[in-house]
Protein backbone atom coordinates (compact mmCIF):
# COMPACT_ATOMS: atom_id res chain seq x y z
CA UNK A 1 131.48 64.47 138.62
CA UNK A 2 128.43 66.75 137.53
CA UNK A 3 130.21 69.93 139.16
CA UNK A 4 132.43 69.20 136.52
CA UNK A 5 130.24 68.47 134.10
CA UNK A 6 128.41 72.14 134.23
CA UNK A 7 131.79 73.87 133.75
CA UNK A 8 132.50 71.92 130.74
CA UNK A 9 128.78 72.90 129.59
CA UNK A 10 129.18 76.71 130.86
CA UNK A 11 132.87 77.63 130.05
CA UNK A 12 133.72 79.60 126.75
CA UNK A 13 135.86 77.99 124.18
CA UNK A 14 138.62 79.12 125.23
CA UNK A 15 137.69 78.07 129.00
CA UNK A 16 136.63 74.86 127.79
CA UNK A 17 139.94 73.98 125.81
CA UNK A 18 141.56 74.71 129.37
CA UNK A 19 139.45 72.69 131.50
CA UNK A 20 139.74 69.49 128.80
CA UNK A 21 143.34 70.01 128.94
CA UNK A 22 143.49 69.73 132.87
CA UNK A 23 140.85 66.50 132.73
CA UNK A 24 143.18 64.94 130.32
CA UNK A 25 146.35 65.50 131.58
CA UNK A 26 145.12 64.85 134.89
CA UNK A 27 144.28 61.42 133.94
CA UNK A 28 140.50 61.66 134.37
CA UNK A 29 139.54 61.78 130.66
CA UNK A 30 138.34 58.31 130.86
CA UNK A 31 135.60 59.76 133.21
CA UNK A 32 134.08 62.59 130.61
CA UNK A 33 135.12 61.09 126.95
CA UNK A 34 131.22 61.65 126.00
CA UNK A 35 131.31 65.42 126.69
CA UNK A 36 135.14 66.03 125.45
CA UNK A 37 134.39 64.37 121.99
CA UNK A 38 131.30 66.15 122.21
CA UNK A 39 133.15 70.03 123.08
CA UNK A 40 135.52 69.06 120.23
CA UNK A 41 133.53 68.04 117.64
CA UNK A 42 131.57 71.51 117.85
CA UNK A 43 134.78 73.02 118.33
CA UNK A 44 136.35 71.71 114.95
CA UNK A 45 133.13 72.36 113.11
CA UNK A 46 133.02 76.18 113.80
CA UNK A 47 136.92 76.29 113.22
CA UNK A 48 136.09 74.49 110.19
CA UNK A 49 133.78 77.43 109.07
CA UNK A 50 136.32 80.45 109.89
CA UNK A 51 139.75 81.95 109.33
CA UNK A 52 142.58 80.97 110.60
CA UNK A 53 142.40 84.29 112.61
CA UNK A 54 139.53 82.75 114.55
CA UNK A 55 142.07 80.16 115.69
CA UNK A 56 142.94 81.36 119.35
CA UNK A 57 143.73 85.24 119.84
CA UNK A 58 147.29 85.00 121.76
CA UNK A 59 149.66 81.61 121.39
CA UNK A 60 148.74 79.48 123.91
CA UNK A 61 144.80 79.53 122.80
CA UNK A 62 145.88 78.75 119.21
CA UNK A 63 148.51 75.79 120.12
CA UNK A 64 146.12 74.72 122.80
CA UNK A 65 143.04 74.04 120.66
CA UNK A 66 145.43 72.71 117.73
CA UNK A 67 147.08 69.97 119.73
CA UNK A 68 143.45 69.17 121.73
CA UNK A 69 142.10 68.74 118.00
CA UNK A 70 144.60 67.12 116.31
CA UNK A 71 144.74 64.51 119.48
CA UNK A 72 141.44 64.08 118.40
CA UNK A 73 142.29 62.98 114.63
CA UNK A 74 140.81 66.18 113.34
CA UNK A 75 143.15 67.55 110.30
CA UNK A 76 143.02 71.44 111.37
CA UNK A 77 146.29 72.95 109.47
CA UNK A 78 149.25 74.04 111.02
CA UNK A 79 149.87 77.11 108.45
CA UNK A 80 146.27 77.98 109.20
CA UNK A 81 146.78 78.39 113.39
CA UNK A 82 150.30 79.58 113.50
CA UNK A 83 151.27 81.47 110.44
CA UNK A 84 150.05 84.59 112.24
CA UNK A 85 152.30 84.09 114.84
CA UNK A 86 155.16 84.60 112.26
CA UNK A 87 157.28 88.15 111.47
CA UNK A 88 157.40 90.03 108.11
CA UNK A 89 160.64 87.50 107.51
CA UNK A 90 158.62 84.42 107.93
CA UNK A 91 159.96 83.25 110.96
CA UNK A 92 158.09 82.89 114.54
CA UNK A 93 158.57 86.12 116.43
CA UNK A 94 161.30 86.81 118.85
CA UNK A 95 158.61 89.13 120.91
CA UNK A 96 156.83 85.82 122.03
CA UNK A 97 160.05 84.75 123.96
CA UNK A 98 158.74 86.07 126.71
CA UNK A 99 155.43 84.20 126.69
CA UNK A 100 156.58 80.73 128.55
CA UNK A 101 153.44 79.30 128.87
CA UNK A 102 152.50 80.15 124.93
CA UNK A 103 155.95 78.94 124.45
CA UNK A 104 155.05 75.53 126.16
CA UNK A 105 151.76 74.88 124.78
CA UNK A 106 153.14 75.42 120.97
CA UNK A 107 156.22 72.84 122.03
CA UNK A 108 153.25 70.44 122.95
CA UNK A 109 151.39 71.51 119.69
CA UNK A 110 154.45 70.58 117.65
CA UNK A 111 155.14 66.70 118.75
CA UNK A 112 152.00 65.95 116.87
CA UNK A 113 153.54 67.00 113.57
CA UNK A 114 153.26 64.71 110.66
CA UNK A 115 155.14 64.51 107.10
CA UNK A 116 155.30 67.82 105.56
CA UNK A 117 154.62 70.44 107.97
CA UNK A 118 157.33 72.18 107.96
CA UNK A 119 155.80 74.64 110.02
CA UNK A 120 155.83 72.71 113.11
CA UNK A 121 159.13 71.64 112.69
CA UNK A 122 160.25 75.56 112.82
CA UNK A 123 158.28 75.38 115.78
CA UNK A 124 159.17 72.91 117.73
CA UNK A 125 162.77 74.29 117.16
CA UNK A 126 161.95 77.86 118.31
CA UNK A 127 159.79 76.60 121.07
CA UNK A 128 162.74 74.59 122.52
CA UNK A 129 165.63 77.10 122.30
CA UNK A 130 163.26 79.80 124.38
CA UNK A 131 161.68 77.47 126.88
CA UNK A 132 165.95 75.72 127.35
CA UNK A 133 166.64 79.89 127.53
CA UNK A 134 163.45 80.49 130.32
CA UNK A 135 164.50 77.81 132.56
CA UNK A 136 168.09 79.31 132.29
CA UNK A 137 167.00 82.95 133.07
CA UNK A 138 163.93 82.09 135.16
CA UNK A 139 165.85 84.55 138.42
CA UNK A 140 165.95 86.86 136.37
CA UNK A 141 164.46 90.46 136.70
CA UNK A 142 163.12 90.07 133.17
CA UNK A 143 161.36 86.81 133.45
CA UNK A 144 159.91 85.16 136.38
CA UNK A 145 158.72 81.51 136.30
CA UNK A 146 156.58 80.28 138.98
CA UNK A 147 157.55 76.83 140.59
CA UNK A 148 155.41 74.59 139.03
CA UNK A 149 155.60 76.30 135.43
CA UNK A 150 159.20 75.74 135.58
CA UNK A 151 158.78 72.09 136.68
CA UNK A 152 156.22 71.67 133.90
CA UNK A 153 158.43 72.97 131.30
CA UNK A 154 161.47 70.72 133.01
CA UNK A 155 159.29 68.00 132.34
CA UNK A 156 158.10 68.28 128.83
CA UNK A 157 161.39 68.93 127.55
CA UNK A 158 162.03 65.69 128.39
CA UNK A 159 158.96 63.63 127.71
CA UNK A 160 156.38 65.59 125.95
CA UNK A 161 152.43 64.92 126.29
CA UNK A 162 152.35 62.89 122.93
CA UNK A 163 155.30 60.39 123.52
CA UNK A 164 154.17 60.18 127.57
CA UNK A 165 152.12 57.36 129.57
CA UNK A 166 149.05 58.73 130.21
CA UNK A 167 149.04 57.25 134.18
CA UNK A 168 152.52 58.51 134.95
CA UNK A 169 151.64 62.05 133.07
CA UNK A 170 148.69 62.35 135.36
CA UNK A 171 151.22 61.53 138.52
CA UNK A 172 153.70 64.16 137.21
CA UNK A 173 150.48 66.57 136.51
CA UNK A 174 148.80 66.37 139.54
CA UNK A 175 151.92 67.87 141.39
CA UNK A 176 152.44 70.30 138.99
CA UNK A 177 148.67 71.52 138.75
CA UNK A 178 148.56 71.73 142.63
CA UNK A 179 151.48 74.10 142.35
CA UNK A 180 149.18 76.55 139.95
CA UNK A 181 147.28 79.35 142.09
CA UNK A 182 144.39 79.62 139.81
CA UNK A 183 143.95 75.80 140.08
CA UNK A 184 140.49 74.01 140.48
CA UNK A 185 140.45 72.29 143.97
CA UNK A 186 137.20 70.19 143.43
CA UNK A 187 139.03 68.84 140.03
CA UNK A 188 142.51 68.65 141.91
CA UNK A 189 140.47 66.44 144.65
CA UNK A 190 138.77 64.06 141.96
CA UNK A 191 141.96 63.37 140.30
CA UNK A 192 144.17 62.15 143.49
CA UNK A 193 140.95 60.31 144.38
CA UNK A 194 140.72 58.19 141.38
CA UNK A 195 144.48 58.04 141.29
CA UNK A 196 144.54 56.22 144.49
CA UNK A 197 141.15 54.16 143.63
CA UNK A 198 142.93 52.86 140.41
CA UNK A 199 145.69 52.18 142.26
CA UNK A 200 144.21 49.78 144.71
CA UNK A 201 142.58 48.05 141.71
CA UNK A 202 146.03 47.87 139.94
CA UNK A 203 148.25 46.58 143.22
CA UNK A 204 145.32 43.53 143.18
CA UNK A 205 146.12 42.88 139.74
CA UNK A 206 149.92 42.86 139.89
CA UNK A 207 149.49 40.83 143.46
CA UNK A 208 147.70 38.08 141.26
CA UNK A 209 150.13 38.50 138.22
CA UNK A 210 153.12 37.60 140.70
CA UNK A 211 151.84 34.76 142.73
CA UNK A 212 151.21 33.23 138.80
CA UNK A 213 154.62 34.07 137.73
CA UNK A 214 156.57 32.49 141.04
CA UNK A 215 154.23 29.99 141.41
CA UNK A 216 154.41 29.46 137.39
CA UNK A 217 157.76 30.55 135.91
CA UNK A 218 160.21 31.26 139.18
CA UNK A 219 162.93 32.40 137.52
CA UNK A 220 165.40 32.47 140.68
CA UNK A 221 164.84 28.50 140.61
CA UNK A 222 164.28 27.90 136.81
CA UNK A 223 165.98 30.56 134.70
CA UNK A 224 168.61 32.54 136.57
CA UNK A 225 169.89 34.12 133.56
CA UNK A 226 166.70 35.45 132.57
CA UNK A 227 165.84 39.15 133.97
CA UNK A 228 163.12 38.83 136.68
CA UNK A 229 160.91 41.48 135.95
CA UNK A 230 157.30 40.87 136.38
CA UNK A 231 156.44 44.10 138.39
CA UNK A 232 158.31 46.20 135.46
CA UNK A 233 156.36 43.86 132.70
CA UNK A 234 152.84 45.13 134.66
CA UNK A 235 154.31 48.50 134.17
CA UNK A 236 154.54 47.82 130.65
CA UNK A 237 151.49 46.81 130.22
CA UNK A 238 149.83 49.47 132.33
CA UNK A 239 151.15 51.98 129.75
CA UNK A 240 148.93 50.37 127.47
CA UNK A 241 145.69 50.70 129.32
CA UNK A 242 144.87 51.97 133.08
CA UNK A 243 141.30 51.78 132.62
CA UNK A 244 139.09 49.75 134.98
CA UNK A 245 137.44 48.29 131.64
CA UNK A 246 140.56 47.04 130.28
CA UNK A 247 141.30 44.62 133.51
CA UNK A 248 141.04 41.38 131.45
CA UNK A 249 143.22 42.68 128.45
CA UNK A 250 145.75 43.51 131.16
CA UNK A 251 145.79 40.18 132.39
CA UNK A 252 146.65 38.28 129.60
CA UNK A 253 149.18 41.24 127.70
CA UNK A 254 151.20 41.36 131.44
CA UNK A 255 151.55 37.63 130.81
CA UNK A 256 152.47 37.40 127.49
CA UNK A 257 154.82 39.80 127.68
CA UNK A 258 156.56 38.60 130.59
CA UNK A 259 156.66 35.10 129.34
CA UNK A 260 158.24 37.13 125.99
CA UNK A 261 160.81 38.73 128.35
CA UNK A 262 161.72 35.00 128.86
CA UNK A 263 162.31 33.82 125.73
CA UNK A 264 164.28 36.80 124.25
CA UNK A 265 166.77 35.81 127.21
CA UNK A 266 166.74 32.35 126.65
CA UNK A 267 167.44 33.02 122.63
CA UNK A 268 169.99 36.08 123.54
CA UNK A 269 171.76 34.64 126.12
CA UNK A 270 171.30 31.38 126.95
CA UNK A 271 170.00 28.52 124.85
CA UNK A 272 172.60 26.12 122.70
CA UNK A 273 171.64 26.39 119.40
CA UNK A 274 170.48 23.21 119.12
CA UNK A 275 168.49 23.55 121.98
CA UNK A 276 166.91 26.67 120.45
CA UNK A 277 165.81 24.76 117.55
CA UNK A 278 163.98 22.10 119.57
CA UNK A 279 162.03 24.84 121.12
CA UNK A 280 161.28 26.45 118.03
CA UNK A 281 160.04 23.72 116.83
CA UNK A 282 158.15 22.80 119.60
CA UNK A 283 156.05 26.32 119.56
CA UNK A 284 155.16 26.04 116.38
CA UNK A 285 154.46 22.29 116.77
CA UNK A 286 152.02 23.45 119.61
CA UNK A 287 151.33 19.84 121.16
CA UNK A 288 152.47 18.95 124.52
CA UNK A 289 153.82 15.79 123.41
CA UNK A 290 156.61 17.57 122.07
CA UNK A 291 157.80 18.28 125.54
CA UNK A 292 159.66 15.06 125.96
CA UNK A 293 162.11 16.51 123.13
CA UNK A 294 163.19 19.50 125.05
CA UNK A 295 165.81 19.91 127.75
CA UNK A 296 164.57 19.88 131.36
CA UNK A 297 165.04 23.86 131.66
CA UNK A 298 162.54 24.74 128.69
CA UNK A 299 160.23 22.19 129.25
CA UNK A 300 158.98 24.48 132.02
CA UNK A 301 158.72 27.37 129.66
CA UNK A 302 157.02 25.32 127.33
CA UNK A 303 154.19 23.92 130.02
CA UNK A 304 153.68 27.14 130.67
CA UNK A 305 153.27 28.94 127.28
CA UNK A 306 151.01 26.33 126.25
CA UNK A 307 148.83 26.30 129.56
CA UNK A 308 148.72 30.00 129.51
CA UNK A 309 147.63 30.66 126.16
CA UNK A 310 145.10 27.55 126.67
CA UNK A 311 143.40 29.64 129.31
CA UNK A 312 143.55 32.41 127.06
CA UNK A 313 141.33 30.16 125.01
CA UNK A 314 138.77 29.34 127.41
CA UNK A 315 137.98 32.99 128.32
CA UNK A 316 137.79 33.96 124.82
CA UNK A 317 135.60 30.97 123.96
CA UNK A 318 133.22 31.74 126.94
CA UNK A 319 132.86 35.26 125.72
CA UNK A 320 131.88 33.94 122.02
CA UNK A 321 135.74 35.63 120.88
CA UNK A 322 137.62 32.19 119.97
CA UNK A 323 138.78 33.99 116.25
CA UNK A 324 140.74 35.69 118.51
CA UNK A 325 143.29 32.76 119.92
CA UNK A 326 144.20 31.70 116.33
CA UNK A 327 145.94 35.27 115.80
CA UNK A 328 147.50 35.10 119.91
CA UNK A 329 148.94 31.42 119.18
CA UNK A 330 150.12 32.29 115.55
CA UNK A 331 151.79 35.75 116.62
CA UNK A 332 153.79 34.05 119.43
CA UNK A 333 154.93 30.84 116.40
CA UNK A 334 156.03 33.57 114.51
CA UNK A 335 157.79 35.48 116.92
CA UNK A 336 159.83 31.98 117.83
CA UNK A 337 160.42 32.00 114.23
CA UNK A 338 162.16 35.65 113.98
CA UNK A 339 164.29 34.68 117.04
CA UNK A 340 165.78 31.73 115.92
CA UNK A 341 166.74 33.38 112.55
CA UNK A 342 168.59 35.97 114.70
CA UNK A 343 170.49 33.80 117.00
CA UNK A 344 171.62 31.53 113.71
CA UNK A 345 173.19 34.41 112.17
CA UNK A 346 175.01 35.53 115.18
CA UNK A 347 176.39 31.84 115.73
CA UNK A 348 176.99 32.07 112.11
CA UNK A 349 179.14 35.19 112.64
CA UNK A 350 176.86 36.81 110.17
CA UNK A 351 176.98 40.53 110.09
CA UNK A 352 173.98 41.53 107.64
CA UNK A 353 173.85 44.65 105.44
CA UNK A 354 171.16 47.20 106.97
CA UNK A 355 168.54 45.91 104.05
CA UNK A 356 168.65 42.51 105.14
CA UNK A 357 168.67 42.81 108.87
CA UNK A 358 166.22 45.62 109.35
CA UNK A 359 163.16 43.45 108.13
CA UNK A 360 164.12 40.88 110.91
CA UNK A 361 165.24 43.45 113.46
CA UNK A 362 161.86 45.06 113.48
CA UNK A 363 160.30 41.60 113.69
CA UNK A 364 162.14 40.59 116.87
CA UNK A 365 161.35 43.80 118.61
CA UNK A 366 158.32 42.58 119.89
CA UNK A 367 155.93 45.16 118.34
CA UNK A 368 154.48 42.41 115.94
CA UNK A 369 153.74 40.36 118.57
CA UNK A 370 152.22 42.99 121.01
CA UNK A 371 149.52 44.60 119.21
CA UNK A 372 148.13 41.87 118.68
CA UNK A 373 148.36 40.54 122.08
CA UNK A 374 147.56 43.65 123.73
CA UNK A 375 143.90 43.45 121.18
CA UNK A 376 143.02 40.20 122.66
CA UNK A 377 141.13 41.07 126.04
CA UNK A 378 139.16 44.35 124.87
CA UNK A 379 135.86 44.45 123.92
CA UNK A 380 134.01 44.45 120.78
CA UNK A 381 136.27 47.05 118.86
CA UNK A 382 138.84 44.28 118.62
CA UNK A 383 137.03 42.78 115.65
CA UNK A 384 138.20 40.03 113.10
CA UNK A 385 138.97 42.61 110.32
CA UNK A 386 141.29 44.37 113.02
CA UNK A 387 143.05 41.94 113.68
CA UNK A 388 143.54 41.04 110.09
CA UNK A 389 144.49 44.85 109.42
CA UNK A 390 147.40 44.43 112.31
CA UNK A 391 148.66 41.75 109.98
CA UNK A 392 148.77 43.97 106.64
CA UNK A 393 151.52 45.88 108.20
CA UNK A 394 150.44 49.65 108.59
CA UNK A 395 152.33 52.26 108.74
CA UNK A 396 151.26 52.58 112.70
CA UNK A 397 153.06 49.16 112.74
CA UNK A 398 156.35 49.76 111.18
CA UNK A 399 156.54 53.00 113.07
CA UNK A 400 156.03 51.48 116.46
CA UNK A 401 158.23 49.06 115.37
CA UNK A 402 161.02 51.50 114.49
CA UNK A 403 160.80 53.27 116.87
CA UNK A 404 161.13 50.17 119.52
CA UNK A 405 164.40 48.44 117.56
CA UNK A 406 165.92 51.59 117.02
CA UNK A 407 165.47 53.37 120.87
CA UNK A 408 166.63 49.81 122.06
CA UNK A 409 169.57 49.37 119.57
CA UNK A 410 171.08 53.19 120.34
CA UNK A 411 170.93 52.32 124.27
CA UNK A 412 171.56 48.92 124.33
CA UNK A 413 174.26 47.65 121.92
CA UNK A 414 177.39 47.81 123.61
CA UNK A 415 175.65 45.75 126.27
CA UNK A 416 174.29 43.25 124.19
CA UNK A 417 178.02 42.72 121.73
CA UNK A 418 178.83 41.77 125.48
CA UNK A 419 176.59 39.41 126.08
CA UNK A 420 176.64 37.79 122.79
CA UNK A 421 173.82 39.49 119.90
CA UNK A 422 173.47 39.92 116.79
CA UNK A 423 174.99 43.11 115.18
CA UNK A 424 172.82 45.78 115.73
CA UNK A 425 171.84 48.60 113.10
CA UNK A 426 175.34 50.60 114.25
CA UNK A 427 177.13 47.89 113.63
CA UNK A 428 175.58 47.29 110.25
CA UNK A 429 175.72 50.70 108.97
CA UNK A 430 179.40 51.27 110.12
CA UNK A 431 180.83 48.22 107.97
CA UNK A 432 178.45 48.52 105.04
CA UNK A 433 178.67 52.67 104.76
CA UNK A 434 181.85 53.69 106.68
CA UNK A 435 180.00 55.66 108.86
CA UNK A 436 181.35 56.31 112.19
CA UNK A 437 179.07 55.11 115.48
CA UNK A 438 178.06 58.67 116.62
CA UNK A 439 177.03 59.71 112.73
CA UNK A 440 175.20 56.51 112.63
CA UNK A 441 173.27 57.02 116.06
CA UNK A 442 172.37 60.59 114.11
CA UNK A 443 171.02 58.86 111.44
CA UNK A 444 168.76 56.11 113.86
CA UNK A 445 167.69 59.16 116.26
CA UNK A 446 165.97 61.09 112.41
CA UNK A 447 164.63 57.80 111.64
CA UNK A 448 163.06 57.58 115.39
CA UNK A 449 161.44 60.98 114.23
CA UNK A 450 160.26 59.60 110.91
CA UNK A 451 158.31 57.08 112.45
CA UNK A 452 156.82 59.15 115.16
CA UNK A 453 155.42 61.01 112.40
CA UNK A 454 153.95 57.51 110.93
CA UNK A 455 152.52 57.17 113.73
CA UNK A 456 150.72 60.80 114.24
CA UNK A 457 149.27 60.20 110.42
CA UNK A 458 147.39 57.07 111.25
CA UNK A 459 145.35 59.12 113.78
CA UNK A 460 143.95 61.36 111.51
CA UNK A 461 140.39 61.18 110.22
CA UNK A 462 139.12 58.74 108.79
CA UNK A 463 141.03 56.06 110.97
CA UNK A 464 141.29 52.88 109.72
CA UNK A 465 139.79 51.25 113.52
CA UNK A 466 138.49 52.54 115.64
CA UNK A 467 140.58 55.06 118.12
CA UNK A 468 140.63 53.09 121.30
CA UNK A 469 142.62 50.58 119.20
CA UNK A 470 145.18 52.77 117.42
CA UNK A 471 145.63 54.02 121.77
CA UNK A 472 147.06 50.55 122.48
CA UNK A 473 149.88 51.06 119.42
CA UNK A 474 150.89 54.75 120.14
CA UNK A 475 150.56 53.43 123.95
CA UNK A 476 153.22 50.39 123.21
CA UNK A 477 155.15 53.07 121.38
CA UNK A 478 155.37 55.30 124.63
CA UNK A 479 156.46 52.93 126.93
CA UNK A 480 159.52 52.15 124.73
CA UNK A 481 160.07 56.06 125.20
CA UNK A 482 159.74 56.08 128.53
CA UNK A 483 161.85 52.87 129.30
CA UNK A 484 164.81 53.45 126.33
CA UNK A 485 165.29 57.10 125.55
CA UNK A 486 168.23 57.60 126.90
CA UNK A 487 169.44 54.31 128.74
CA UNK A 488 167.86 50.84 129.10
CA UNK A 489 165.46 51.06 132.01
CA UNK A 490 164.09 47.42 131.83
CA UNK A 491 167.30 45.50 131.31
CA UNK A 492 168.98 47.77 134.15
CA UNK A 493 165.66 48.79 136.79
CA UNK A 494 167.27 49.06 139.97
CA UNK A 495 167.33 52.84 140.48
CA UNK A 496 164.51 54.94 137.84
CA UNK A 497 162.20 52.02 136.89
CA UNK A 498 161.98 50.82 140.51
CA UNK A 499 161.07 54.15 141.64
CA UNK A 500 158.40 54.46 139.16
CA UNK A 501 157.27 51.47 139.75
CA UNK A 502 156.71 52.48 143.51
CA UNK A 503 154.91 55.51 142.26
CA UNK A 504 152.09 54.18 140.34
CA UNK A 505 151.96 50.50 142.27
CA UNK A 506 153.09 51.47 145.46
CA UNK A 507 152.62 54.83 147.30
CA UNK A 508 149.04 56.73 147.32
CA UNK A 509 149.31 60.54 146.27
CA UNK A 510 148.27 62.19 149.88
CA UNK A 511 145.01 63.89 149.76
């Protein structure tokens, strides 16, 4: 730890935007935030002071120290870092085709665009035709790639650093870092060290998450049509925070979500609608005396939503946090609530125009009910006034939002008109507009890209909370990137989700 403490104190800028970018992306940030923030902040303040010239000398410097800052909510201009990177025609210069690693480092630069900067989005269009061109060409006499270059760049094209889970970017990194000559073995060695530490602490955590939810829930015995995922819902969850610190919150957001996994089954695919109505009722009734009312199948699920969350309520009471269960009961009512609406208008035959179901389709994503929940066990950021900006609906929200019932929609919709769903966005747009499915997916996948940039905004200085908070949304955002970008990996996780699964909860990286 202080070995690499002096080289963040002794490198030069450029040496020290390098090193942060290996700590980071080696998943060992959490271990030096103090010094990073610290490296940055002078960083910004003498870019801040100087010409864009003074904003890296060669590509990779320049995208480098633009993405580190703007990861860091600092609003350093694109046109300011890049223009000079441009011809006399004002577009980016074919001469820095050959420059993969420049190349890769402005495609990381560019994910982080926001509204307006329509300089990134040239970039991030000329950074992915040359780095799709490198990997095709990389035998060639004219341009070599070494190994783990061309697996990095393999990588990224496919989940960039912005849209990717920090713990399974740090699995993917360490691997490729190894591959790098000029890497740092005493950095290398702390990184698969506390890999493998947090590991142990996380394979405790899912063991006790498990024995709850057979010992609880049992859905081989008690809800056989539901999808059994409790090791995949941990996964979820560990997305949102890997961080010793964080072992509480991960408690109770791996529980609520799984016991949310549940219910969207049981109001998808399941439930009578009659019987759907009792249990709506009973949720937001929130008495155990209406569990006589139910039918024997949900009176389980309703035991143990209501025991659950009452324990949730006696840790937050002994830590002197009780405002916070009136938000974590109220955001699971409401979520009943959105449900219910959906499954009367598909027994209704209902198909809605896009106006009228995309206010309820973003509801019954999940992403109103997940902040929240995943705000409950942290610290002392998690204050009243956050919570009660969660519930004003900003744009962080609606993004995350979007992007969930849109990335789920595209993959999932001819499997769920099986099964028996609501029309989905597709559907909706077709009828109402005319528009074929694949112009319509088109339209969802720009809208996706919209709300990414939502997203990026609500990072930049001044924040509305505090960072660590707006992590936990962009965090929820990732792992519906990671398990729906291009086929659903939680309703179908035999093969991809099992395997990552087994890399982050299962099988140490050998030292």
């Amino acid at each position: 730890m202080k070995v690499i403490e002096r080289k963040l104190g002794d490198e030069d800028d450029l040496g020290k935007l390098n090193l942060i970018d290996h700590i980071q992306r080696l998943g060992i940030a959490y271990k030096f935030q103090k010094e990073i923030d610290e490296i940055l902040e002078r960083i910004h303040d003498r870019c801040s002071k100087s010409s864009g010239a003074d904003h890296g000398h060669d590509l990779h410097h320049a995208a480098l120290l633009f993405r580190l800052l703007r990861q860091q909510g600092y609003r350093i201009s694109a046109c300011d870092v890049f223009n000079k990177f441009k011809d006399n025609k004002g577009k980016f210069s074919e001469a820095l085709a050959q420059d993969v690693r420049g190349l890769l480092s402005l495609y990381e630069a560019s994910n982080f665009r926001v509204h307006g900067e329509d300089i990134l989005e040239e970039a991030l269009t000329f950074s992915i035709r040359h780095l799709e061109s490198a990997l095709e060409n990389a035998n060639s006499k004219a341009l070599s790639l070494g190994l783990g270059l061309a697996e990095e760049v393999k990588h990224a094209l496919k989940h960039s650093i912005h849209k990717g889970l920090t713990r399974l970017e740090a699995w993917h990194y360490i691997r490729f870092y190894e591959l790098d000559a000029s890497h740092d073995e005493v950095l290398l060695k702390l990184a698969k060290l506390d890999f493998n530490l947090l590991q142990k602490l996380h394979q405790k955590e899912l063991s006790e998450i498990s024995r709850w939810w057979v010992e609880s829930i049992n859905c081989e015995r008690n809800f056989s049509y539901a999808r059994d995922r409790i090791a995949e819902c941990y996964l979820w969850m560990l997305g949102v925070y890997f961080e010793p610190e964080y072992a509480l919150a991960r408690n109770i957001l791996a529980k609520i979500i799984a016991l949310a996994s549940v219910m969207d089954d049981t109001y998808d695919a399941y439930g009578t609608l009659d019987e759907l109505q009792l249990l709506t009722d009973a949720i937001n009734r929130w008495d155990m005396e209406a569990l006589e009312q139910l039918p024997e199948y949900l009176q389980v699920f309703y035991k143990e939503l209501l025991q659950t969350y009452n324990e949730f309520e006696k840790l937050l009471a002994e830590q002197g946090r009780s405002y916070r269960f009136k938000y974590a009961k109220e955001s699971i009512q409401h979520h009943a609530r959105v449900y219910f609406k959906e499954v009367t208008w598909f027994h209704q035959n209902h198909v809605p125009t896009i106006d009228e179901y995309m206010p309820l389709a973003l509801e019954t994503t999940g992403y109103g009910l997940l902040p929240i929940s995943s705000f409950i066990g942290m610290g002392d950021a998690a204050t009243e006034d956050a919570f009660q900006w969660l519930l004003s609906e900003p744009k962080i929200i609606t993004g995350a939002k979007m992007v969930c019932r849109l990335m789920d929609d595209i993959v999932s919709h001819k499997f769920e008109q099986k099964r028996g769903h609501v029309a989905s966005p597709i559907e909706c747009y077709a009828k109402h507009h005319g528009m074929a499915e694949e112009e319509s997916i088109k339209l969802m996948w720009r809208m996706i890209d919209d709300a990414w940039k939502d997203i990026s905004e609500e990072f930049l200085r001044p924040t509305p909370v505090q960072m660590s908070l707006l992590m936990r949304i962009l965090n929820l955002t990732r792992v519906m990137e990671l398990l729906y970008k291009d086929k659903d990996r939680y309703t179908h996780a035999e093969t991809e989700t099992k395997d990552l699964v087994a890399a982050l909860l299962v099988h140490p990286i050998p030292l």
